[in-house]
N, C-alpha and C. Protein backbone atom coordinates (compact mmCIF):
# COMPACT_ATOMS: atom_id res chain seq x y z
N UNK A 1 9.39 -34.63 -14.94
CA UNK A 1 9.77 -34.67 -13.54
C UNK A 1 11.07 -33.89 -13.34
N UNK A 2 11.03 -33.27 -12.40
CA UNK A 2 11.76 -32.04 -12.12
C UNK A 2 13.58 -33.10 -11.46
N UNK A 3 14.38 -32.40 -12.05
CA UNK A 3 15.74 -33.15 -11.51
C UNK A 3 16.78 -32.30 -10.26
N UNK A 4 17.63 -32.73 -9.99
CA UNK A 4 18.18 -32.25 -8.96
C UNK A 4 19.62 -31.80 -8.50
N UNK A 5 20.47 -31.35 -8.73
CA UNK A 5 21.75 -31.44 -8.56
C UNK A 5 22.06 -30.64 -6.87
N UNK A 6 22.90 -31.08 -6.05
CA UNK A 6 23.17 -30.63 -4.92
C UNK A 6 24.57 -30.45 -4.74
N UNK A 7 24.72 -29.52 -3.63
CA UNK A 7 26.22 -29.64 -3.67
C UNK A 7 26.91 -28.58 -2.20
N UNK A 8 27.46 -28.50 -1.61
CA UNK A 8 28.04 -27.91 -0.45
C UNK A 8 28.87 -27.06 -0.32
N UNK A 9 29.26 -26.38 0.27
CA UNK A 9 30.32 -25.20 0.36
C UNK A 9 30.33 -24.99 2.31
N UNK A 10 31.20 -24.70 2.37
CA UNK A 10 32.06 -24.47 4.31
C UNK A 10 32.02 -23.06 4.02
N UNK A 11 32.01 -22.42 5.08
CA UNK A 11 32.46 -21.13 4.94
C UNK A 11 32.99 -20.67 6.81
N UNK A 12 34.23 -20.98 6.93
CA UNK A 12 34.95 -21.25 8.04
C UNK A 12 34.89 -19.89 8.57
N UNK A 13 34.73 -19.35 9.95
CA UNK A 13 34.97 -18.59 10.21
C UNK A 13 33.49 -17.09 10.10
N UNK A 14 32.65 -17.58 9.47
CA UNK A 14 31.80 -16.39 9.27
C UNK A 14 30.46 -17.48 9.59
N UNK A 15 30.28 -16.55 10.31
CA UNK A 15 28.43 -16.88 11.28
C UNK A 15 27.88 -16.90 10.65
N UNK A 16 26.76 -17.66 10.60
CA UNK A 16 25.72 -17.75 10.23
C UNK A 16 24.85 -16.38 9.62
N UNK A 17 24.45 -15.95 10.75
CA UNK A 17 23.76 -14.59 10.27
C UNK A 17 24.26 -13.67 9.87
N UNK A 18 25.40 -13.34 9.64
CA UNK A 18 26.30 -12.74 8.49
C UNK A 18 26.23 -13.10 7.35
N UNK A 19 26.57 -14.43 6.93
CA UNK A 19 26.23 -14.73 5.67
C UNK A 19 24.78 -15.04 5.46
N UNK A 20 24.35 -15.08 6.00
CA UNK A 20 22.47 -15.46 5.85
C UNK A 20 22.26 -13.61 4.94
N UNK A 21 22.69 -12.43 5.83
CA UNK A 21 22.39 -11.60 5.25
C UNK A 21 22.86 -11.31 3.96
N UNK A 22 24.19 -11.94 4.00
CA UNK A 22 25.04 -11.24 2.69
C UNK A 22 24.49 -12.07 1.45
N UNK A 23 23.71 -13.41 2.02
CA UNK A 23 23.38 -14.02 0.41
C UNK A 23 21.70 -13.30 0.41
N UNK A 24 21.46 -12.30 1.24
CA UNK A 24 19.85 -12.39 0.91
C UNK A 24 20.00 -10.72 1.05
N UNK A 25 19.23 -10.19 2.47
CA UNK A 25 19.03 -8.66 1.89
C UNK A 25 20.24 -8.02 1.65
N UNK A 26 22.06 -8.38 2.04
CA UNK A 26 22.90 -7.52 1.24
C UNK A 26 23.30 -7.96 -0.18
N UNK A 27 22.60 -8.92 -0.61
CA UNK A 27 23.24 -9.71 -1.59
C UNK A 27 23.79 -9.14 -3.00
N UNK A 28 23.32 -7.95 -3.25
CA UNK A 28 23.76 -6.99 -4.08
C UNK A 28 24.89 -6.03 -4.10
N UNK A 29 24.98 -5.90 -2.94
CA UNK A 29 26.13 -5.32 -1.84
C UNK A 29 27.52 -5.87 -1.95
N UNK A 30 27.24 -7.44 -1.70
CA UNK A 30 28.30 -8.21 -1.42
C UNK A 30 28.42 -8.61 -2.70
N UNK A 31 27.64 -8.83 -3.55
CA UNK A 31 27.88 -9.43 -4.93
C UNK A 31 29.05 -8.49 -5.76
N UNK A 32 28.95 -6.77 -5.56
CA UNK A 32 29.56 -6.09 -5.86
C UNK A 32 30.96 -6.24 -5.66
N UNK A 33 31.07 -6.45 -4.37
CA UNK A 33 32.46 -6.38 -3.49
C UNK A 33 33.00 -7.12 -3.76
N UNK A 34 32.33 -8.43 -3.62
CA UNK A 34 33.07 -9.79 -3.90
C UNK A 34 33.50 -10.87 -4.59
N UNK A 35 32.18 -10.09 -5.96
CA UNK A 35 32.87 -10.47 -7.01
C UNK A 35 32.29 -9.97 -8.48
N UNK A 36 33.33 -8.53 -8.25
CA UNK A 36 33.15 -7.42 -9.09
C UNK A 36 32.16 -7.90 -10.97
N UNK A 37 32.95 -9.22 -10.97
CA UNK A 37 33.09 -9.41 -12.65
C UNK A 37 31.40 -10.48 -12.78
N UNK A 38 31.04 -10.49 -11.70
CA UNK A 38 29.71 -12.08 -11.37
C UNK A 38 28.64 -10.75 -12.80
N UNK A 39 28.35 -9.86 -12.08
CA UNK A 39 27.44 -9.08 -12.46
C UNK A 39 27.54 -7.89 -13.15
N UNK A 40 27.16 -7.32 -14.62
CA UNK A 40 27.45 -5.89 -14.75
C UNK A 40 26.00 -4.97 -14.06
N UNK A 41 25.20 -5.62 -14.24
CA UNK A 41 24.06 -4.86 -13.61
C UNK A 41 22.91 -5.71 -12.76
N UNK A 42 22.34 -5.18 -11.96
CA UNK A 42 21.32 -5.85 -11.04
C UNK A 42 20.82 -4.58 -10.34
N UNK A 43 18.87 -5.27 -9.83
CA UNK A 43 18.26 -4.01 -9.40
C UNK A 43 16.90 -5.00 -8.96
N UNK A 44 16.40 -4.32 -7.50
CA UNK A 44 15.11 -4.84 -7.12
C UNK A 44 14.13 -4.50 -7.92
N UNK A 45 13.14 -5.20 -9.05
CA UNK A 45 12.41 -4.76 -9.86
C UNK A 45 10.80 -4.57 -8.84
N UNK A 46 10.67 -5.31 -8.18
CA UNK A 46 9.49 -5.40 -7.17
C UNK A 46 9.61 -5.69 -5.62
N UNK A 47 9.34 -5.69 -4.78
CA UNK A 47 10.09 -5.82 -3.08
C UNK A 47 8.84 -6.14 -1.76
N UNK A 48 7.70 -5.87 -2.85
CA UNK A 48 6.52 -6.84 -2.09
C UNK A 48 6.84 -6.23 -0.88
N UNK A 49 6.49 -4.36 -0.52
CA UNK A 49 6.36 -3.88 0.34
C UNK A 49 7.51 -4.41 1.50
N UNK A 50 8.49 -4.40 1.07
CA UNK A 50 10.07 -4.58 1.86
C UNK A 50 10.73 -3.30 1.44
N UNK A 51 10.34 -2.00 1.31
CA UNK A 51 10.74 -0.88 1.00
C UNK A 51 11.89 -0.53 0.06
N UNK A 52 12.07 -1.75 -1.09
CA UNK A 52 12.79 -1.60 -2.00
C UNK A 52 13.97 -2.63 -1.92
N UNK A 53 13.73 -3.26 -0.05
CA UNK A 53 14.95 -3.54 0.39
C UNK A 53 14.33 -5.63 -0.37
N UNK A 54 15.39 -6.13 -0.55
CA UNK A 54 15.05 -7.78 -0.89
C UNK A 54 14.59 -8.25 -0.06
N UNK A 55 13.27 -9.07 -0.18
CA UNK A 55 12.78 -9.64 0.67
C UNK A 55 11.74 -10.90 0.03
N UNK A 56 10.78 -11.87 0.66
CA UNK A 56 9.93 -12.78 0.06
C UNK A 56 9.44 -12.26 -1.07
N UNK A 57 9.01 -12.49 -2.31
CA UNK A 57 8.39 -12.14 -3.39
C UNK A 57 8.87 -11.28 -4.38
N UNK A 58 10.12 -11.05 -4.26
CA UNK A 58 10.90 -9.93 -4.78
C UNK A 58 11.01 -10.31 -5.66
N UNK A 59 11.23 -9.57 -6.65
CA UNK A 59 11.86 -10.03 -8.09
C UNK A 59 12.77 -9.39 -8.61
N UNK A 60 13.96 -10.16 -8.58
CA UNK A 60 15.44 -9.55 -8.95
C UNK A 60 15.88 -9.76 -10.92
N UNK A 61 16.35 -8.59 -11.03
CA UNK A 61 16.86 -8.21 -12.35
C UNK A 61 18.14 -8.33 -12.54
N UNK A 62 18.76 -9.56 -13.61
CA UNK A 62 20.32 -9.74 -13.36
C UNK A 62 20.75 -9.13 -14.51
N UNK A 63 21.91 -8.91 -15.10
CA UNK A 63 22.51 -9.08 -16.29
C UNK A 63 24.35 -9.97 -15.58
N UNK A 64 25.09 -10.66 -16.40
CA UNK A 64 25.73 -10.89 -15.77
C UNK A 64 26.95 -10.24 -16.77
N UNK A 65 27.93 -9.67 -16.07
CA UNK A 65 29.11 -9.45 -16.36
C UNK A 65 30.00 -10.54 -17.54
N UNK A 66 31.66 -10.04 -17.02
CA UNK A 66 32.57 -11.18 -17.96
C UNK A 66 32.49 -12.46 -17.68
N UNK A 67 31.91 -12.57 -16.61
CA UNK A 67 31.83 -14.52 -16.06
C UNK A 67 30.65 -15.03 -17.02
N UNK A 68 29.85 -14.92 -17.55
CA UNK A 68 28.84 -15.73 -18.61
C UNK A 68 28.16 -14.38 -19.54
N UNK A 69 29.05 -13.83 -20.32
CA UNK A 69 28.62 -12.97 -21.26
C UNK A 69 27.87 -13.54 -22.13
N UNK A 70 27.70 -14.44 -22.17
CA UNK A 70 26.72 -15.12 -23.41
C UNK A 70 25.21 -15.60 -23.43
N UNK A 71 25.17 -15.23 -21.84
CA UNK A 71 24.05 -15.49 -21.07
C UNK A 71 23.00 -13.97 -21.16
N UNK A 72 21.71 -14.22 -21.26
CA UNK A 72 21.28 -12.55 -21.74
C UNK A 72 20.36 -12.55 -19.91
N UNK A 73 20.04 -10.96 -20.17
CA UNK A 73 19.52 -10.72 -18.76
C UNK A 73 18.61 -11.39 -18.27
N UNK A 74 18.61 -11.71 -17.33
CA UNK A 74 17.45 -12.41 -16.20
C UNK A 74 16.29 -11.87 -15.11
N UNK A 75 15.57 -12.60 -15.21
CA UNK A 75 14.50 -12.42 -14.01
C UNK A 75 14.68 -13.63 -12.88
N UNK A 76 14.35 -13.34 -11.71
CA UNK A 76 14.19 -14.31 -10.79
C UNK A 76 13.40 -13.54 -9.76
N UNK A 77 12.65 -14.49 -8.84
CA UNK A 77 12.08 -14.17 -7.65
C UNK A 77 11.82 -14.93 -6.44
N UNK A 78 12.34 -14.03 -5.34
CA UNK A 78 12.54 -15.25 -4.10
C UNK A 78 11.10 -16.07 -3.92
N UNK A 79 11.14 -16.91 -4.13
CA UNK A 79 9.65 -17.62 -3.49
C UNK A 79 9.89 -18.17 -2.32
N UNK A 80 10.68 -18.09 -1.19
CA UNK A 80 10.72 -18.69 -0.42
C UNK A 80 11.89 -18.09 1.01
N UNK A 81 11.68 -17.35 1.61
CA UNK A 81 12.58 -16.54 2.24
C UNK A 81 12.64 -17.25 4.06
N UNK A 82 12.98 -18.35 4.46
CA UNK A 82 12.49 -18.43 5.79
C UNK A 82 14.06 -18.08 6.73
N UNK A 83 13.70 -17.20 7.21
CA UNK A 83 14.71 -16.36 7.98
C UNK A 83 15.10 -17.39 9.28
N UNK A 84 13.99 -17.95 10.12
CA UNK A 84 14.42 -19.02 11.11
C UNK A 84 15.48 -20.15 10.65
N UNK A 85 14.87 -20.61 9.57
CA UNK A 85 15.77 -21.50 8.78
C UNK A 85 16.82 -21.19 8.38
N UNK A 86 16.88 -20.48 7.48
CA UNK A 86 18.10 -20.15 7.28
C UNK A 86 18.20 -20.46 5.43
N UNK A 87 16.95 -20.23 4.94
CA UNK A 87 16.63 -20.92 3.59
C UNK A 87 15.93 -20.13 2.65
N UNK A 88 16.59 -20.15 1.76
CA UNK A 88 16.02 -18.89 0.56
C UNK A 88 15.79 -19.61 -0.91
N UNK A 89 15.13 -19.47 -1.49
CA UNK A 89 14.60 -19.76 -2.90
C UNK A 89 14.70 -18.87 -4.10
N UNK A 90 15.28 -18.92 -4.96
CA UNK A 90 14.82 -18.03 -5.79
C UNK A 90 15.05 -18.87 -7.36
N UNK A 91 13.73 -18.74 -7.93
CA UNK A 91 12.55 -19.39 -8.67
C UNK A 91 13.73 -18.40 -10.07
N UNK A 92 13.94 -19.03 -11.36
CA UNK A 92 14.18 -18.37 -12.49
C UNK A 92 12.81 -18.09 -13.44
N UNK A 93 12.44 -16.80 -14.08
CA UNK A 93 11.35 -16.72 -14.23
C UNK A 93 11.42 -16.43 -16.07
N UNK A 94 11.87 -15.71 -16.45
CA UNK A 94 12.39 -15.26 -18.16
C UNK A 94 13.95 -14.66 -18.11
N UNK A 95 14.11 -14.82 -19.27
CA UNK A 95 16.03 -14.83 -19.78
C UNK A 95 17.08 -15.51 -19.45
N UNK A 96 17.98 -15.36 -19.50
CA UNK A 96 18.74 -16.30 -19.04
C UNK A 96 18.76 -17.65 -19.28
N UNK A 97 19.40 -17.91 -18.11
CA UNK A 97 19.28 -19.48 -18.33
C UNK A 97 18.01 -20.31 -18.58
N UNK A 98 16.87 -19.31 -18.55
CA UNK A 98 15.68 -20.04 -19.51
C UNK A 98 16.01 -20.28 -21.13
N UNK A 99 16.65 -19.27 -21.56
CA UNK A 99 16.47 -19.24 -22.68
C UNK A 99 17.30 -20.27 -23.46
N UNK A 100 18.18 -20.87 -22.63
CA UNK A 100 18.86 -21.36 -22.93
C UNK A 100 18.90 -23.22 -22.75
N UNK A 101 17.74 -23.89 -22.36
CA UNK A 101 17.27 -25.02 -22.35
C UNK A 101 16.83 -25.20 -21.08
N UNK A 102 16.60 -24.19 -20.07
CA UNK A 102 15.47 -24.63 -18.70
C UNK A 102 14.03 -24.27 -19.46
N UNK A 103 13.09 -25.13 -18.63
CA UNK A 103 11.98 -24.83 -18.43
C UNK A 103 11.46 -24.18 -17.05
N UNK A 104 12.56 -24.86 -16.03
CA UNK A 104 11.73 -24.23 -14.93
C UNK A 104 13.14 -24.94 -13.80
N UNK A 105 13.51 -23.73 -13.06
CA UNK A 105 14.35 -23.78 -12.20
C UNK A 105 13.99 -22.70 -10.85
N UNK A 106 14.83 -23.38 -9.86
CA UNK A 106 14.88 -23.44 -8.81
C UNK A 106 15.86 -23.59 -7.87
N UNK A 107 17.10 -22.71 -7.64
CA UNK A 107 17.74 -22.74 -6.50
C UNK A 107 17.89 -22.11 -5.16
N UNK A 108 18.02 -23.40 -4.63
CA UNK A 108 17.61 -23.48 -2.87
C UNK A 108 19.00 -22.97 -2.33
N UNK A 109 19.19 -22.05 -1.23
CA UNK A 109 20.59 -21.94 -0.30
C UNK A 109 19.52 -22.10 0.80
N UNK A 110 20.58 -23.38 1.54
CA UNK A 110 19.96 -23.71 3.12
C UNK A 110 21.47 -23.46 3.94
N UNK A 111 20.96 -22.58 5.24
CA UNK A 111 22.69 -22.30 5.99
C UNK A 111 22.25 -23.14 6.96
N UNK A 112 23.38 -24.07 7.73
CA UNK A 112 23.29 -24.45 8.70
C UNK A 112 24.43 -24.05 9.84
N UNK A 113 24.30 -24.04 10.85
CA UNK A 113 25.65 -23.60 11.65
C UNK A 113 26.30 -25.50 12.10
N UNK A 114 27.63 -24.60 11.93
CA UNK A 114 28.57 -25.96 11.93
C UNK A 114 29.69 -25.29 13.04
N UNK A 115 29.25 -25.50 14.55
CA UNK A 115 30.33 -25.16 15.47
C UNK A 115 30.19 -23.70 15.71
N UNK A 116 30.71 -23.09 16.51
CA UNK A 116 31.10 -21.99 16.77
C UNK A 116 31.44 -20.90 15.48
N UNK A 117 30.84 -19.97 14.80
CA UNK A 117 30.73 -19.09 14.26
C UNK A 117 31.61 -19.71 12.48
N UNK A 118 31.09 -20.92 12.28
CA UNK A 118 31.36 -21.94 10.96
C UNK A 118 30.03 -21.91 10.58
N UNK A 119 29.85 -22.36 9.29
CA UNK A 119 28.39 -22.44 8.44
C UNK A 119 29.02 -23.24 7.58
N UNK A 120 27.44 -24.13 6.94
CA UNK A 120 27.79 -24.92 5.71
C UNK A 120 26.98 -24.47 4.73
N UNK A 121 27.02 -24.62 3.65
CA UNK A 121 26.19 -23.95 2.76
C UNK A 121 25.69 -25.08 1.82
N UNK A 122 24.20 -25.41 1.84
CA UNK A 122 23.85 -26.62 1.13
C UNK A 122 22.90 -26.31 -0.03
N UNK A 123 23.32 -25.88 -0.94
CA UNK A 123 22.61 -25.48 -2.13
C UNK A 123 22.19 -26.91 -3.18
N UNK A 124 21.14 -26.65 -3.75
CA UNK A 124 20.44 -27.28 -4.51
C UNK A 124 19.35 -27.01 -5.50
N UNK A 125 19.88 -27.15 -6.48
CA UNK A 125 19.22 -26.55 -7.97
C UNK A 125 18.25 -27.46 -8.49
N UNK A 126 17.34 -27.53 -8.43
CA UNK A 126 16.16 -28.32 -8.63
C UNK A 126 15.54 -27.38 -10.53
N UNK A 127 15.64 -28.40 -11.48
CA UNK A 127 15.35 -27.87 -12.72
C UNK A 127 14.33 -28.95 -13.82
N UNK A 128 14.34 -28.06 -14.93
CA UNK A 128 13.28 -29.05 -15.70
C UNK A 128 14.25 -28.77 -16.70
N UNK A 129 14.41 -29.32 -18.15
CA UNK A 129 14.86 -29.19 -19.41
C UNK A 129 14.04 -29.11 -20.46
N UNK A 130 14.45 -29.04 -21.76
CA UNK A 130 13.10 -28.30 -22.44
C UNK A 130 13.21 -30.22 -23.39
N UNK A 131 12.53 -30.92 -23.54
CA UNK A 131 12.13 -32.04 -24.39
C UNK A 131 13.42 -32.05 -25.12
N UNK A 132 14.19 -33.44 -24.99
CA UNK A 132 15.48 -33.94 -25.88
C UNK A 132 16.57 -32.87 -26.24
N UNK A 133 16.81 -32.00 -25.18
CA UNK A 133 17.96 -31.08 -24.49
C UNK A 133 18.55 -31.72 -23.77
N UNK A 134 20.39 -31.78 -24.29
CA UNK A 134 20.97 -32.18 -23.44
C UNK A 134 21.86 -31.15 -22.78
N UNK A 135 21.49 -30.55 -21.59
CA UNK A 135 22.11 -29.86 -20.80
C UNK A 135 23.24 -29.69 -19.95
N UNK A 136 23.77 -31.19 -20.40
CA UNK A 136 25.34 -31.06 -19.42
C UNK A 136 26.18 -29.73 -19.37
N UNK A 137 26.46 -29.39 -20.66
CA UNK A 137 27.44 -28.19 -20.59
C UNK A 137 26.76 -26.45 -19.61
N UNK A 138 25.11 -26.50 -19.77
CA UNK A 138 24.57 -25.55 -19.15
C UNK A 138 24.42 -25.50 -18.11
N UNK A 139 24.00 -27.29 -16.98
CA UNK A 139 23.95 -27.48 -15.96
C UNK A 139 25.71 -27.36 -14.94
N UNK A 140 26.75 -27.42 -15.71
CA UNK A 140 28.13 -27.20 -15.58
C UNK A 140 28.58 -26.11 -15.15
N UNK A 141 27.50 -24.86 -16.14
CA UNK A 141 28.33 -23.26 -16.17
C UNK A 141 27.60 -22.78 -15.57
N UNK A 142 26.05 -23.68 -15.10
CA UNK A 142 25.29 -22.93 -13.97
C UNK A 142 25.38 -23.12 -12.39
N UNK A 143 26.26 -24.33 -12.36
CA UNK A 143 26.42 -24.87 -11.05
C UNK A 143 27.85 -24.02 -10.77
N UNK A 144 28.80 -23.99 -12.07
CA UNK A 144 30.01 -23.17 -11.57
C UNK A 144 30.04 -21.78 -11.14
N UNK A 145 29.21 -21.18 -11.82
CA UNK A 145 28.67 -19.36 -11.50
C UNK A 145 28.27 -19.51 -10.19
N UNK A 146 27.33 -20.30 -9.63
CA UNK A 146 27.07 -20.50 -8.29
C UNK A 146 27.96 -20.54 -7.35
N UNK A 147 28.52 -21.73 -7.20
CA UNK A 147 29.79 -22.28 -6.31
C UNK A 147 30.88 -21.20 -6.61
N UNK A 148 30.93 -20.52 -7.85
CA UNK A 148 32.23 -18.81 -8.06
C UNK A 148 31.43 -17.86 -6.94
N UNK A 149 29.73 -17.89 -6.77
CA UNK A 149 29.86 -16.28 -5.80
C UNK A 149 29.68 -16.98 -4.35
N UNK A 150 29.60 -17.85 -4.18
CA UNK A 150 29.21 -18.27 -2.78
C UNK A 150 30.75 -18.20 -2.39
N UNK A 151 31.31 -18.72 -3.37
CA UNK A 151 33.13 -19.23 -2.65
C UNK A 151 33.58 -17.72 -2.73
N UNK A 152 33.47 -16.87 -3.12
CA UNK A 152 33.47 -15.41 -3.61
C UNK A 152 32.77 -14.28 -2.12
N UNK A 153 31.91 -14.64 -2.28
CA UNK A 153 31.23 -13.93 -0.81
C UNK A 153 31.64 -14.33 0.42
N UNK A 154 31.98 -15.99 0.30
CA UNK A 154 32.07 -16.29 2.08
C UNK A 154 34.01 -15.99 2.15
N UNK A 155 34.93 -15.71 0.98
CA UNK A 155 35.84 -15.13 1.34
C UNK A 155 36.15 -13.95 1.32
N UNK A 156 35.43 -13.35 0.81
CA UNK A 156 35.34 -11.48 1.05
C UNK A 156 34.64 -11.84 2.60
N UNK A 157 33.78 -12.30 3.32
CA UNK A 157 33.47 -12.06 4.68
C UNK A 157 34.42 -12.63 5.64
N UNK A 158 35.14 -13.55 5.34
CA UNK A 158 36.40 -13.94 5.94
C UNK A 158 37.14 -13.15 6.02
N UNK A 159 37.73 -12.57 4.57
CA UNK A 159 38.59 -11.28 4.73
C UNK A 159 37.90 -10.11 5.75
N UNK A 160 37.01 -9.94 6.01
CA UNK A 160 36.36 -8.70 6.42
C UNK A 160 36.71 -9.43 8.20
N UNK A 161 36.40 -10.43 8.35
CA UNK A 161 36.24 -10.53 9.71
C UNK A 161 37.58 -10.66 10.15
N UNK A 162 39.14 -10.79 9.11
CA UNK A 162 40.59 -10.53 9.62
C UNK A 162 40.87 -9.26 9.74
N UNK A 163 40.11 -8.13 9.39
CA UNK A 163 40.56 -6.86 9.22
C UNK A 163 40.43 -6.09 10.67
């Protein structure tokens, strides 16, 4: 049975559909900008006729930079893109943090608007472990890499919207 960890982030000052874009089709963009060291390489491997651009079914290619060098390259793919909502999925598929005691993961970003041009950010990592793995220390450095680019992106768009 699949487990759950949740957790929140504010991002004061930046709209909704600003950050809706920057965690989804600019998310490569902003990942760059905002936090140079998250990633050394990334690339749309498939785009499910979204013209290369990220979209439902995509399947993204990570490697990550100095923030988890020990971590080897990744696959993931959005399974779940609902633009009304405000809710994106993306499914871990080989490397990475598979290799490393998931069986099967899943993190959710849901935006909600909170007031006048405020958002909350309600993420939730829904995972499996591989039989008598104890994952504290992985579920730790995977929840912290997270909460580093979200807190990372929604203040590079803060900064952007003082300029």
């Amino acid at each position: 049975m699949a487990s759950k960890i949740e957790f929140q982030a504010q991002a004061d000052q930046v709209d909704i559909e600003v950050l809706w874009k920057a965690l989804t089709k600019d998310k490569f963009e902003v990942a760059r900008k905002a936090a140079p060291d998250l990633f050394a390489e990334w690339q749309v491997l498939e785009s499910e006729g979204n013209g290369g651009n990220i979209g439902l079914g995509s399947l993204l290619y990570f490697r990550f930079g100095p923030v988890a060098p020990n971590v080897e390259p990744f696959k993931e793919r959005i399974v779940e893109l609902d633009e009304g909502n405000h809710l994106v999925k993306f499914q871990g598929l080989e490397g990475g943090f598979m290799k490393l005691g998931f069986t099967y993961y899943v993190l959710s970003l849901k935006l909600d608007r909170i007031g006048e041009g405020n958002t909350k950010i309600n993420a939730t990592f829904t995972y499996d472990l591989e039989k008598d793995f104890d994952g504290t220390q992985i579920l730790e450095e995977f929840t912290k890499i997270v909460k580093d680019y979200l807190n990372s992106a929604v203040s590079f768009l803060q900064q952007k919207n003082n300029v």
